[in-house]
C-alpha atoms as a PDB file:
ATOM      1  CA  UNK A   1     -48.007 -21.581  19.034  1.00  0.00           C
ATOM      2  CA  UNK A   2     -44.698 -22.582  19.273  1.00  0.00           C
ATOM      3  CA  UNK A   3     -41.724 -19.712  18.871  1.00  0.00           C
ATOM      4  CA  UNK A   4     -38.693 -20.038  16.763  1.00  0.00           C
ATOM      5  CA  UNK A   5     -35.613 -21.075  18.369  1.00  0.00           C
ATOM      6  CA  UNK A   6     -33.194 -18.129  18.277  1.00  0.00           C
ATOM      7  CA  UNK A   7     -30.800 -18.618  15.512  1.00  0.00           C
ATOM      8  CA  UNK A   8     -27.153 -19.857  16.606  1.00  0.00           C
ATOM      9  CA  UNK A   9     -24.260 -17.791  16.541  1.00  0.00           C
ATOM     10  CA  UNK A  10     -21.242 -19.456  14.448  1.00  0.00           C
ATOM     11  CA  UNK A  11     -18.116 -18.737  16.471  1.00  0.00           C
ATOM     12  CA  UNK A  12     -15.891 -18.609  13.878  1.00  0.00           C
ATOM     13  CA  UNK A  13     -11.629 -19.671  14.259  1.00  0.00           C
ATOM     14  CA  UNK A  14      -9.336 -17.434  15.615  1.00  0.00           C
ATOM     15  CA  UNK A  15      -7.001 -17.221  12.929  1.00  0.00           C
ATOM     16  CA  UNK A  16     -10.324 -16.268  10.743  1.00  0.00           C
ATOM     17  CA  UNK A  17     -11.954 -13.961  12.921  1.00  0.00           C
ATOM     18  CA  UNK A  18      -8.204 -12.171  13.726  1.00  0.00           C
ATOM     19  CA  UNK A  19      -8.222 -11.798   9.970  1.00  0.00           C
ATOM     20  CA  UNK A  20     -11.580 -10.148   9.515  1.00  0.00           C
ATOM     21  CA  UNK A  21     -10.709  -7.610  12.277  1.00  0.00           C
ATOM     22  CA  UNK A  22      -7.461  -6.554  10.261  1.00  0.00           C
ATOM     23  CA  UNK A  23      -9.342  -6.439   7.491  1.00  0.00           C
ATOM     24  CA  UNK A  24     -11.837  -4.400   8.350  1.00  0.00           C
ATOM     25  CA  UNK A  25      -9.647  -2.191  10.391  1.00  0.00           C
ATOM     26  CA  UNK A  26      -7.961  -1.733   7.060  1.00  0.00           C
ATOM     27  CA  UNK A  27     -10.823  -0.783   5.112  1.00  0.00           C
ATOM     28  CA  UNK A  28     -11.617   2.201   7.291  1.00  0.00           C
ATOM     29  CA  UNK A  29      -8.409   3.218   7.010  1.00  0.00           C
ATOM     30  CA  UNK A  30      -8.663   3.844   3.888  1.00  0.00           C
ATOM     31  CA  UNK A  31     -11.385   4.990   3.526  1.00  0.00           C
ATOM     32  CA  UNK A  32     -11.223   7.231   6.343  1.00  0.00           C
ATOM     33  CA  UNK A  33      -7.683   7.643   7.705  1.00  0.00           C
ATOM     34  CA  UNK A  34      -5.811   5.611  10.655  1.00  0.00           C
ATOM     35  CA  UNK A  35      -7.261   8.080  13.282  1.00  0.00           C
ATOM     36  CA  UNK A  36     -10.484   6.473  12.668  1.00  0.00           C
ATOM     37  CA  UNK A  37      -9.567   2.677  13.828  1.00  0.00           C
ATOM     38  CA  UNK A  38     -11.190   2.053  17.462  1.00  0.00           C
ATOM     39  CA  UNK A  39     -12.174  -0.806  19.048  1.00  0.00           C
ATOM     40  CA  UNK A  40     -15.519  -0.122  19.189  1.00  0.00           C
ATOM     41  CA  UNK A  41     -15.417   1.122  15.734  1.00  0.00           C
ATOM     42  CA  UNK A  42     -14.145  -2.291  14.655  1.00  0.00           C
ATOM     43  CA  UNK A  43     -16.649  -4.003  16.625  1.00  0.00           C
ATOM     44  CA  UNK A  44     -19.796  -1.783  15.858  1.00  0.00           C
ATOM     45  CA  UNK A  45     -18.591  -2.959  11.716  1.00  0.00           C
ATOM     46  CA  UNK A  46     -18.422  -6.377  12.421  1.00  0.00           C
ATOM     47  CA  UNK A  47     -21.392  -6.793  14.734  1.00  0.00           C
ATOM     48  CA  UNK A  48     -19.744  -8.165  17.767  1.00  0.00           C
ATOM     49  CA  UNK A  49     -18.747  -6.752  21.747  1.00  0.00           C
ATOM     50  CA  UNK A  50     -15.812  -4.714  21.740  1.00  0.00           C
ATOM     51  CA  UNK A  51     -14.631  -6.946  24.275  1.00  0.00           C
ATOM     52  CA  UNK A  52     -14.194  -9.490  21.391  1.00  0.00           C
ATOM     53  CA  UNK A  53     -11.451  -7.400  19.792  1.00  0.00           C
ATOM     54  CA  UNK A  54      -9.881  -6.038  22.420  1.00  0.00           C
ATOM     55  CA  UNK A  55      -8.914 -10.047  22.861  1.00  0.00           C
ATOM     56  CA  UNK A  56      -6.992 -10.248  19.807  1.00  0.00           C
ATOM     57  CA  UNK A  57      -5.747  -6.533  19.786  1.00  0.00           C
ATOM     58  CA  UNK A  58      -5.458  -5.563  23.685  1.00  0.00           C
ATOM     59  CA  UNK A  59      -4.064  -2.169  22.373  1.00  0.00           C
ATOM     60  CA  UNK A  60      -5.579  -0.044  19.497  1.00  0.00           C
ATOM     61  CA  UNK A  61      -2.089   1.242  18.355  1.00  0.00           C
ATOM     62  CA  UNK A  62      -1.175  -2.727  17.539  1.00  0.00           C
ATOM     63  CA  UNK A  63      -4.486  -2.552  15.156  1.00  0.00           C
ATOM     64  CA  UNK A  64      -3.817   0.677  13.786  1.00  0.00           C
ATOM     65  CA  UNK A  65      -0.023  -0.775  13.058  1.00  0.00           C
ATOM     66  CA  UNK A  66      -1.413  -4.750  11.693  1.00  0.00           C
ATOM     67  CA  UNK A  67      -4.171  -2.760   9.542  1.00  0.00           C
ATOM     68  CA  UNK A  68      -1.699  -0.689   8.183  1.00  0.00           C
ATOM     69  CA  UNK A  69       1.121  -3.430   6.716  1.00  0.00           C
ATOM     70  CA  UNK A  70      -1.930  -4.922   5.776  1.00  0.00           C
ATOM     71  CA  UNK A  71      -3.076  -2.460   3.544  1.00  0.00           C
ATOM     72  CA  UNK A  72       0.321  -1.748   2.249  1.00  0.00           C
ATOM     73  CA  UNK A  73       1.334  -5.409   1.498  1.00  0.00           C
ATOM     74  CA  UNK A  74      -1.861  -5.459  -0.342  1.00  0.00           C
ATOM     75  CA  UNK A  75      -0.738  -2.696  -2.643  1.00  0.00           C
ATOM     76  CA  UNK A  76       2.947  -3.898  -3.232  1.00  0.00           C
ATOM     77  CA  UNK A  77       1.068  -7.578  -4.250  1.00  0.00           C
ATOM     78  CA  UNK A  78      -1.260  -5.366  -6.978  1.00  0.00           C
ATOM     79  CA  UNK A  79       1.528  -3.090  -7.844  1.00  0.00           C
ATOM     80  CA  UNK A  80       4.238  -6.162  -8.734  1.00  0.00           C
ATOM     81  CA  UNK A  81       1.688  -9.182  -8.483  1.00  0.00           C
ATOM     82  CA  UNK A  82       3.327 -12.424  -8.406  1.00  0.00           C
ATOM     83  CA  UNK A  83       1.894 -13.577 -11.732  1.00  0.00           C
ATOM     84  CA  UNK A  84       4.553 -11.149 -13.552  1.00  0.00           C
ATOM     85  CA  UNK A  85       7.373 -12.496 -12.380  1.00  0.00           C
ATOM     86  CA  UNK A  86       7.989 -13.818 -15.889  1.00  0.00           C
ATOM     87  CA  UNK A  87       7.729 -10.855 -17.609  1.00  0.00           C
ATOM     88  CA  UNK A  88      11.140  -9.063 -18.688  1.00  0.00           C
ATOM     89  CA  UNK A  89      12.060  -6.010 -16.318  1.00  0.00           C
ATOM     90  CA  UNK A  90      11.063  -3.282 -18.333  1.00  0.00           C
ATOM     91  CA  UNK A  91       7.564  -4.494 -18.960  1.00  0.00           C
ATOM     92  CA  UNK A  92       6.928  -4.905 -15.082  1.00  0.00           C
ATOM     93  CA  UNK A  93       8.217  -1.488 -14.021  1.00  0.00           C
ATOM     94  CA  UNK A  94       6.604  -0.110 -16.884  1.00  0.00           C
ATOM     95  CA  UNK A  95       3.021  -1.844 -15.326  1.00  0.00           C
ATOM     96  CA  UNK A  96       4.177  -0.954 -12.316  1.00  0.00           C
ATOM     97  CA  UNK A  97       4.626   2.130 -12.763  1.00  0.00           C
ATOM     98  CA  UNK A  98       1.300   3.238 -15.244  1.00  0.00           C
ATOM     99  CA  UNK A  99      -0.687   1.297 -12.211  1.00  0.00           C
ATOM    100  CA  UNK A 100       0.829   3.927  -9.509  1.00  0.00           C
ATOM    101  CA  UNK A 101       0.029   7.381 -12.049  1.00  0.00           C
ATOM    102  CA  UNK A 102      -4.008   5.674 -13.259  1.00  0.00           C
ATOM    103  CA  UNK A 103      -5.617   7.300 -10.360  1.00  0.00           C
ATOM    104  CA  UNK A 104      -6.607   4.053  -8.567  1.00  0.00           C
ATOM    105  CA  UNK A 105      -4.228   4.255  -5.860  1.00  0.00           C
ATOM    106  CA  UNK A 106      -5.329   7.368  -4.504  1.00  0.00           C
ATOM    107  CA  UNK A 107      -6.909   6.084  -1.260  1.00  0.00           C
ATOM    108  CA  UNK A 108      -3.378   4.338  -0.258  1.00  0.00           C
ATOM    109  CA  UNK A 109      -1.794   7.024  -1.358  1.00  0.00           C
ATOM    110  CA  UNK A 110      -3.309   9.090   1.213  1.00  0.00           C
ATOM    111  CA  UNK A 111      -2.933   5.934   3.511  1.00  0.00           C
ATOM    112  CA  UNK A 112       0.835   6.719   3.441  1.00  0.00           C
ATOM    113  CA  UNK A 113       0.885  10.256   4.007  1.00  0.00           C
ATOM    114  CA  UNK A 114      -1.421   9.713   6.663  1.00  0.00           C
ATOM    115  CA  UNK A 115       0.859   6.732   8.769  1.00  0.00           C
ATOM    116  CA  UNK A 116       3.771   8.791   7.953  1.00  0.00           C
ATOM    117  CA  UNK A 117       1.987  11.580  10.160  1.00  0.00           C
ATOM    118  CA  UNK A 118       0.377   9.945  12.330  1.00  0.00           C
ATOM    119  CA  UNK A 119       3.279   7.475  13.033  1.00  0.00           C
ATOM    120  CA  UNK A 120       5.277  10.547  14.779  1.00  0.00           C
ATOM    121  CA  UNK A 121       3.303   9.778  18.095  1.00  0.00           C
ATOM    122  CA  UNK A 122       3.446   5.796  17.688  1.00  0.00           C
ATOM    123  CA  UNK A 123       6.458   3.972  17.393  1.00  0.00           C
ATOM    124  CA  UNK A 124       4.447   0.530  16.510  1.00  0.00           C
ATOM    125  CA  UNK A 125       2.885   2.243  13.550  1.00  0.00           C
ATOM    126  CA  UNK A 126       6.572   4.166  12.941  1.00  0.00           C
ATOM    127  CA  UNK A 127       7.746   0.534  12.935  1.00  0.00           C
ATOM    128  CA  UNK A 128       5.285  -0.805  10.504  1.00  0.00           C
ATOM    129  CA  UNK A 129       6.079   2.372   7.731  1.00  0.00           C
ATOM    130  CA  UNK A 130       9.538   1.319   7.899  1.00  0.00           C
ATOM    131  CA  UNK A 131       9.198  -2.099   7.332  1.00  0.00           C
ATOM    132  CA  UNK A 132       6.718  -1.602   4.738  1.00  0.00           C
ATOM    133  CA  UNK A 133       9.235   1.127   2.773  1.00  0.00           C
ATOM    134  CA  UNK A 134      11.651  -1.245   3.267  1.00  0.00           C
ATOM    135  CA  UNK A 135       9.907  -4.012   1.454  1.00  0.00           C
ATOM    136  CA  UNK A 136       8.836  -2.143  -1.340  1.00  0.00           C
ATOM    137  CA  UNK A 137      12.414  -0.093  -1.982  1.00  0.00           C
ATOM    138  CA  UNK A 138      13.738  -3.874  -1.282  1.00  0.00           C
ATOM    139  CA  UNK A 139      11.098  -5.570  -4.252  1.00  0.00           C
ATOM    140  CA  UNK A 140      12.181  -2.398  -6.637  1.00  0.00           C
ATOM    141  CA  UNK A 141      15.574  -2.759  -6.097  1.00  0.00           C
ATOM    142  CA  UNK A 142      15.332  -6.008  -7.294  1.00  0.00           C
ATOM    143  CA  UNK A 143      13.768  -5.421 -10.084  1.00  0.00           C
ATOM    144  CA  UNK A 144      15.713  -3.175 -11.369  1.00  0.00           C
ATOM    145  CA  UNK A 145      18.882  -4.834 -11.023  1.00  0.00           C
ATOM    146  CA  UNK A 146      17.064  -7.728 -12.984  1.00  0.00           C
ATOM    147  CA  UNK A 147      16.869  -5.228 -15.923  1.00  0.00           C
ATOM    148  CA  UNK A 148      20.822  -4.030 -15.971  1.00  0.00           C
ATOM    149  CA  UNK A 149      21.728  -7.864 -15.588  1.00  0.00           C
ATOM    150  CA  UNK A 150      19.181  -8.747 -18.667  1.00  0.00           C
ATOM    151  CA  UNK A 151      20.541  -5.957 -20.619  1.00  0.00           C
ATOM    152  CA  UNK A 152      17.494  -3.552 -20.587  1.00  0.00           C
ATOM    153  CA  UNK A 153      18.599  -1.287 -18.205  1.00  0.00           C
ATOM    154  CA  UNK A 154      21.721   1.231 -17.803  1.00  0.00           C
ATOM    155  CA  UNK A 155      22.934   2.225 -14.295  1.00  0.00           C
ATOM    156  CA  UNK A 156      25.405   1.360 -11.631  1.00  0.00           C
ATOM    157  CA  UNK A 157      23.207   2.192  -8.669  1.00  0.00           C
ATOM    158  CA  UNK A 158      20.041  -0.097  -8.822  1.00  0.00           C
ATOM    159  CA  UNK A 159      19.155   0.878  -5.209  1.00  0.00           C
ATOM    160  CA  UNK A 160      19.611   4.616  -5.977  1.00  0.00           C
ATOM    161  CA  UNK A 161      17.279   4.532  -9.037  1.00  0.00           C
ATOM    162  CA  UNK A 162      14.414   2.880  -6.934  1.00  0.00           C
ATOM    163  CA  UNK A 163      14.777   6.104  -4.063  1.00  0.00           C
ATOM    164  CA  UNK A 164      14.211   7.863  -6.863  1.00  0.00           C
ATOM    165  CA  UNK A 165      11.325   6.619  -8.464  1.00  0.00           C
ATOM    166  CA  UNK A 166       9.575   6.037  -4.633  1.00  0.00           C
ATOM    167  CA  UNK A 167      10.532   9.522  -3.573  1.00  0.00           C
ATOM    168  CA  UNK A 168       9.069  11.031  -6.231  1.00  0.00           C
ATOM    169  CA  UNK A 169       6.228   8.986  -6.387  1.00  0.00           C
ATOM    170  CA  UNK A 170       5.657  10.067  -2.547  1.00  0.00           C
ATOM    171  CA  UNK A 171       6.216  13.166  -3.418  1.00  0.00           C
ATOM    172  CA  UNK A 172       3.363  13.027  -5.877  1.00  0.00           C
ATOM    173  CA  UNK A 173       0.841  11.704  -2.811  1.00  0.00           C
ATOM    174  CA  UNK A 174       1.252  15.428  -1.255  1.00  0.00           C
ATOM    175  CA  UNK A 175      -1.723  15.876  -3.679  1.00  0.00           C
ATOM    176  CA  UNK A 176      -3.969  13.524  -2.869  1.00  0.00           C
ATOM    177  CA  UNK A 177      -5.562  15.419   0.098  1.00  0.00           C
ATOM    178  CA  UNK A 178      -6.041  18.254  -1.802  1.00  0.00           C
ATOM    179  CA  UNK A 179     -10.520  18.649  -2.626  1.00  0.00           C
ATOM    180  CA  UNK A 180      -9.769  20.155  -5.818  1.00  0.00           C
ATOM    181  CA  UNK A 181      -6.037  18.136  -6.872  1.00  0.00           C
ATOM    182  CA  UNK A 182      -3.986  20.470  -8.835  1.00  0.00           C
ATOM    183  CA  UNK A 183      -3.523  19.025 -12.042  1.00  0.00           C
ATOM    184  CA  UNK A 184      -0.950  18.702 -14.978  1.00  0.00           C
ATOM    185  CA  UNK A 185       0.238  16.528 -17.715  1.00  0.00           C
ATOM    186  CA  UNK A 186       4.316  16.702 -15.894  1.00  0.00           C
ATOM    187  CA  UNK A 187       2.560  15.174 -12.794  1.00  0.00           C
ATOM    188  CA  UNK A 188       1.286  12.065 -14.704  1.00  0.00           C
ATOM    189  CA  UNK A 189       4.273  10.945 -15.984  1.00  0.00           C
ATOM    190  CA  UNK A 190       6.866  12.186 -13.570  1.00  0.00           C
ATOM    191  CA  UNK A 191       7.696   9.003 -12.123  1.00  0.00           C
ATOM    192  CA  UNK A 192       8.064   7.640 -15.286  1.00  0.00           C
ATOM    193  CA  UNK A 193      10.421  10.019 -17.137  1.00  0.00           C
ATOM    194  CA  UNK A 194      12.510  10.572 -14.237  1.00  0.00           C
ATOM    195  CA  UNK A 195      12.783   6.127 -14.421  1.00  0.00           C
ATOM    196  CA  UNK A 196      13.096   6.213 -18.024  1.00  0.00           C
ATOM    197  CA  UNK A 197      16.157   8.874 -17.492  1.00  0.00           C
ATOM    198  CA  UNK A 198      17.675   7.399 -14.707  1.00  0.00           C
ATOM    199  CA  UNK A 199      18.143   3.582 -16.234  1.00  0.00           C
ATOM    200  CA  UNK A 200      18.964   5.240 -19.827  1.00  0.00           C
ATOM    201  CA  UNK A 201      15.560   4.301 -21.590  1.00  0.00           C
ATOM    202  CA  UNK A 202      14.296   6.793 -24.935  1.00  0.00           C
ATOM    203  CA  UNK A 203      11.240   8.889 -23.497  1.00  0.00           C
ATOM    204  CA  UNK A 204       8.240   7.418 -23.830  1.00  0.00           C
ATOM    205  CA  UNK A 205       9.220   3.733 -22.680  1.00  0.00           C
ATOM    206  CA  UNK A 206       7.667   2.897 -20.420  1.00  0.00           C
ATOM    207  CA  UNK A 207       4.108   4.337 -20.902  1.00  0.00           C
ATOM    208  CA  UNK A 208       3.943   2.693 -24.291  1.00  0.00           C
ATOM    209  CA  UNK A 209       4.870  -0.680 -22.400  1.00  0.00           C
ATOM    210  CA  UNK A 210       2.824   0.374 -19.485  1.00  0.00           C
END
């Protein structure tokens, strides 16, 4: 009786597998907070030696830091997807806006409140939040100045309206640790009015366009 060869191991390219690691390091971050993200852990979810990712990542705080902007420029690309580029300004703030108060953001917003923690003790990861806050404020900023120059929006200080809406929106992701979230109707649509106030738009704007 002849046996079965054993079957063959596809070695897969190192821009792919790189990817996968990030990836996955990503997903447990989320779902289980940056603390979480070891080499081993990594290697025990993808099947492979922990040698294997300690090649790519010799350091776990570089992992922790890559699976973070990775998460992150994930959500900024679902928050103001490329796709909407031609819609007018109001419209994508307004989607923008009902995406970040529907609940579904939840895990990434405790994603953030975790790096910001945890990225006291590691400058990579410390490095990584503020490039990733910079982006975003950056991609709002824009957007917003898009709206006064189109005519939709009123203010002087596009920049200013976007710390606004992102510090109060962080502000909102204190809650999202919480087992039983205190709830109530203000912190739904707190982002929004204080938007709709600060770029003179009539209560009620943006949820309707949202």
């Amino acid at each position: 009786m002849t046996s079965s060869p054993p079957p063959t191991r596809i070695r897969k390219m190192p821009e792919e597998r790189r990817a996968e690691i990030v990836h996955t390091a990503a997903r447990i971050a989320l779902e289980e907070g940056l603390e979480r993200i070891t080499l081993r852990r990594v290697a025990d979810e993808l099947g492979v030696r922990p040698g294997l990712i300690g090649h790519y990542f010799p350091a776990a705080d570089d992992l922790v830091s890559e699976a973070f902007a990775y998460a992150a420029s994930k959500e900024r690309a679902s928050l103001l997807p490329d796709e909407e580029i031609g819609l007018a300004p109001v419209d994508r703030l307004a989607r923008f806006l009902a995406r970040l108060t529907d609940g579904e953001y939840v895990d990434l917003g405790r994603l953030w409140l975790n790096a910001r923690h945890v990225s006291r003790f590691k400058p990579g990861l410390r490095a990584a939040v503020r490039a990733q806050e910079a982006l975003t404020r950056d991609a709002l900023t824009v957007l917003v100045d898009k709206g006064v120059h189109a005519g939709e929006f009123t203010t002087e200080d596009p920049l200013g309206v976007a710390l606004h809406i992102l510090v109060n929106v962080d502000g909102l992701g204190a809650y999202t640790n919480d087992d039983v979230p205190f709830d109530h109707p203000a912190l739904h649509d707190m982002a929004i009015a204080t938007a709709e106030r600060l770029l003179g738009l009539p209560g009620g704007t943006l949820r309707a366009r949202g």
